[in-house]
N, C-alpha and C. Protein backbone atom coordinates (compact mmCIF):
# COMPACT_ATOMS: atom_id res chain seq x y z
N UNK A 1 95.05 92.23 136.38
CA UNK A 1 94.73 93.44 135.65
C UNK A 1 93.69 94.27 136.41
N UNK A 2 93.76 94.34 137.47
CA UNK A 2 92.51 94.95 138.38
C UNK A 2 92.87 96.09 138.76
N UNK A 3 93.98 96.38 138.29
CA UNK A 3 94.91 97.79 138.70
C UNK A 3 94.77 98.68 137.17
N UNK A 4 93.79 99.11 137.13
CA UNK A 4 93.29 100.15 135.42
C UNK A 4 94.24 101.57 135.85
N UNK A 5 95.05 102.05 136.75
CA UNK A 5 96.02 103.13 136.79
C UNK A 5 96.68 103.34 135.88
N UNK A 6 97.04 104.80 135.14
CA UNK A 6 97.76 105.28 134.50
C UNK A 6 99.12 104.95 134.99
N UNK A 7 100.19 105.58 134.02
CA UNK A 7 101.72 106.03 134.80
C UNK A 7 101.26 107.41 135.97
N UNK A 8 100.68 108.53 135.26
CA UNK A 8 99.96 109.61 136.45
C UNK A 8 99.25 109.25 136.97
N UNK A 9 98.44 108.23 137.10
CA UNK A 9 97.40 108.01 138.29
C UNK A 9 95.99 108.03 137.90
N UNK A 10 95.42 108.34 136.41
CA UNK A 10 94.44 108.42 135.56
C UNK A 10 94.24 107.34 135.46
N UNK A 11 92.75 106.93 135.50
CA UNK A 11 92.34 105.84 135.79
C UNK A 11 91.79 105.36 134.29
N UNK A 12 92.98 104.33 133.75
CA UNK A 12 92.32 103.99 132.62
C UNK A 12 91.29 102.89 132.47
N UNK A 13 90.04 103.06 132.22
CA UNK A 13 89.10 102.28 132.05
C UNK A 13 88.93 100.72 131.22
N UNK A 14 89.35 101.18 130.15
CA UNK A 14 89.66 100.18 129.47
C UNK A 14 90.72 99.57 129.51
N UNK A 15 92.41 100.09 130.06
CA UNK A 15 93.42 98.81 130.39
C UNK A 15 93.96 98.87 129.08
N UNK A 16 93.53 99.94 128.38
CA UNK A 16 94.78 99.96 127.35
C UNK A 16 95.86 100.34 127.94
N UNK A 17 96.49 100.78 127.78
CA UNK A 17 98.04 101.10 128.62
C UNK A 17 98.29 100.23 128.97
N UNK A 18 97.69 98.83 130.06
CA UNK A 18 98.44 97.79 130.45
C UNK A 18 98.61 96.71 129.12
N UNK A 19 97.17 96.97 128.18
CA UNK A 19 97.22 95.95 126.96
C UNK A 19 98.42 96.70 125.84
N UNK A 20 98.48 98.10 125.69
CA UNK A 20 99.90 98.25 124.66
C UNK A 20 101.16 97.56 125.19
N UNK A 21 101.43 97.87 126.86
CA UNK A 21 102.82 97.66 128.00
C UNK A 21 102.93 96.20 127.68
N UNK A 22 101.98 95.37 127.37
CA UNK A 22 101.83 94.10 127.33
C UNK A 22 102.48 93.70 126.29
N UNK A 23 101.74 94.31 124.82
CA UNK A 23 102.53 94.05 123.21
C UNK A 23 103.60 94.63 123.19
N UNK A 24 104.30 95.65 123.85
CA UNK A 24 105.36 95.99 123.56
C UNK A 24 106.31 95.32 124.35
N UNK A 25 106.16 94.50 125.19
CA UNK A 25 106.73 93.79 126.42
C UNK A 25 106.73 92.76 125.21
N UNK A 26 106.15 92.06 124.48
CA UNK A 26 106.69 90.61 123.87
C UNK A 26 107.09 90.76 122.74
N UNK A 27 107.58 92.54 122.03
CA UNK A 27 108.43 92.12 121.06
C UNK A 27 109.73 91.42 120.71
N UNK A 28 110.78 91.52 121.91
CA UNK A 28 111.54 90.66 121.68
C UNK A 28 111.44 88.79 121.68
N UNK A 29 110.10 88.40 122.06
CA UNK A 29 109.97 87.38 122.21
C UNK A 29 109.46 87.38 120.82
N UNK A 30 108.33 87.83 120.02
CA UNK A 30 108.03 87.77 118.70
C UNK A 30 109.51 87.60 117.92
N UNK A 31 110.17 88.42 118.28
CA UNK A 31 111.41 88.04 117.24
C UNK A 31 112.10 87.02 117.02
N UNK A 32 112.12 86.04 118.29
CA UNK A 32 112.85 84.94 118.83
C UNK A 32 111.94 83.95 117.28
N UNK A 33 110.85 84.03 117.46
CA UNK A 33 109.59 83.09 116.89
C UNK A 33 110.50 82.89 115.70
N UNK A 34 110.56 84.03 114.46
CA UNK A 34 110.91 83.30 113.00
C UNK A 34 111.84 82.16 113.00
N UNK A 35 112.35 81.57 113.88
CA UNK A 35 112.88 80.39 113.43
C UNK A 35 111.98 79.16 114.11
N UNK A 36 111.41 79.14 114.77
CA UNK A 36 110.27 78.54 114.35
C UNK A 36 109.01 78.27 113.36
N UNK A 37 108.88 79.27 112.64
CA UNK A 37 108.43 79.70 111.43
C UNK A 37 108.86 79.09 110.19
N UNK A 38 110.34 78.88 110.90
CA UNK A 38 110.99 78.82 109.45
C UNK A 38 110.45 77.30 108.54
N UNK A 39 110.36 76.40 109.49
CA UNK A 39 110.15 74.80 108.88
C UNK A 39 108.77 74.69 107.94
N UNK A 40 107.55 75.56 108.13
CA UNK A 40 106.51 75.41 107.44
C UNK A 40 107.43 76.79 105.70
N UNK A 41 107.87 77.53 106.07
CA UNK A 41 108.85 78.03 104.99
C UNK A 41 109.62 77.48 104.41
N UNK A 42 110.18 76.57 104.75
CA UNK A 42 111.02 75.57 103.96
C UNK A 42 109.97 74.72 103.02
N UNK A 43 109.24 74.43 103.80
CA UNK A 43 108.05 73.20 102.78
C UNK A 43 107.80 73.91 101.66
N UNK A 44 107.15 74.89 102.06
CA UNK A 44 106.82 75.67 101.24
C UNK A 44 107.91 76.23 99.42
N UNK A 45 108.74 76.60 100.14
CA UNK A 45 109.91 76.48 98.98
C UNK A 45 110.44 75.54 98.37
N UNK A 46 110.21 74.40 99.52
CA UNK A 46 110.45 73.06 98.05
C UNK A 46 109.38 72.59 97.38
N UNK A 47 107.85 72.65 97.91
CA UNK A 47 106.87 72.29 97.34
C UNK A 47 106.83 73.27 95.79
N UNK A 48 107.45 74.57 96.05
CA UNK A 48 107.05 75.71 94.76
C UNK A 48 108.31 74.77 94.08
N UNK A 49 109.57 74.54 94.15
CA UNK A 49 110.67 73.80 93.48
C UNK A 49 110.20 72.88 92.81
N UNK A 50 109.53 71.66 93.52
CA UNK A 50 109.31 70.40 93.32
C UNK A 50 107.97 71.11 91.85
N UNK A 51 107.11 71.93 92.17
CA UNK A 51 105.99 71.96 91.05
C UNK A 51 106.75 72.89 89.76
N UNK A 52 107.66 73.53 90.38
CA UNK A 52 108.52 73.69 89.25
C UNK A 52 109.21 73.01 87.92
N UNK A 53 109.74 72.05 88.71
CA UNK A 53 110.67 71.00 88.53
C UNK A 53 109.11 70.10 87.52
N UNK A 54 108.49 69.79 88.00
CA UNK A 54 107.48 68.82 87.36
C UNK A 54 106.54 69.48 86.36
N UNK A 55 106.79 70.57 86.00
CA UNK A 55 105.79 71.31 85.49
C UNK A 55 106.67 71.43 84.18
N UNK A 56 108.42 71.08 84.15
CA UNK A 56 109.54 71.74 83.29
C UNK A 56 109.09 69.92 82.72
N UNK A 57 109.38 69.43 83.62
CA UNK A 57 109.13 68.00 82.87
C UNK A 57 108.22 67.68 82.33
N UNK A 58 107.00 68.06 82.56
CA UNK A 58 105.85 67.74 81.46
C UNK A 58 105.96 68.62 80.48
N UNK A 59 106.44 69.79 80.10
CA UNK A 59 106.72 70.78 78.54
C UNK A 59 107.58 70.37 78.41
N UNK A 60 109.10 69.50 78.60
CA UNK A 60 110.10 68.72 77.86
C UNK A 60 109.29 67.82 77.48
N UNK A 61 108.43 66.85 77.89
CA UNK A 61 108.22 65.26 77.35
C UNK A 61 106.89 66.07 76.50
N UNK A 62 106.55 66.58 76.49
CA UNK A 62 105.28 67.49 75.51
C UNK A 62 105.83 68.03 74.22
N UNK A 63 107.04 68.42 74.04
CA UNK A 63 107.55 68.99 73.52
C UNK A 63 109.00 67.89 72.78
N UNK A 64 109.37 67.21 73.33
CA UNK A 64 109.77 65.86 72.32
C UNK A 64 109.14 65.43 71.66
């Protein structure tokens, strides 16, 4: 990153331009990610099921 040049030749100081070129360079890799994502999402949806499920069973046996 020692090269702070614009596309015109403006010398950007701070290296934004290379730090946006950078995030916009790994959106298709961000996209790849949600299925890696997905397995802590799954827990998650059966854990809300499962407290579902156990929460129906204690107001049936409460309620007999």
């Amino acid at each position: 990153m020692a090269n702070t040049q614009g596309p015109q030749g403006h010398h950007d100081p701070a290296g934004s331009t290379q730090m946006f070129r950078a995030f916009v360079d790994e959106g298709p890799q961000a996209a790849a990610s949600p299925q890696a994502s997905s397995g802590p999402r799954i827990g998650l949806i059966v854990g809300v099921i499962a407290a579902v499920v156990i929460v129906a069973a204690v107001a049936w046996l409460a309620l007999k």
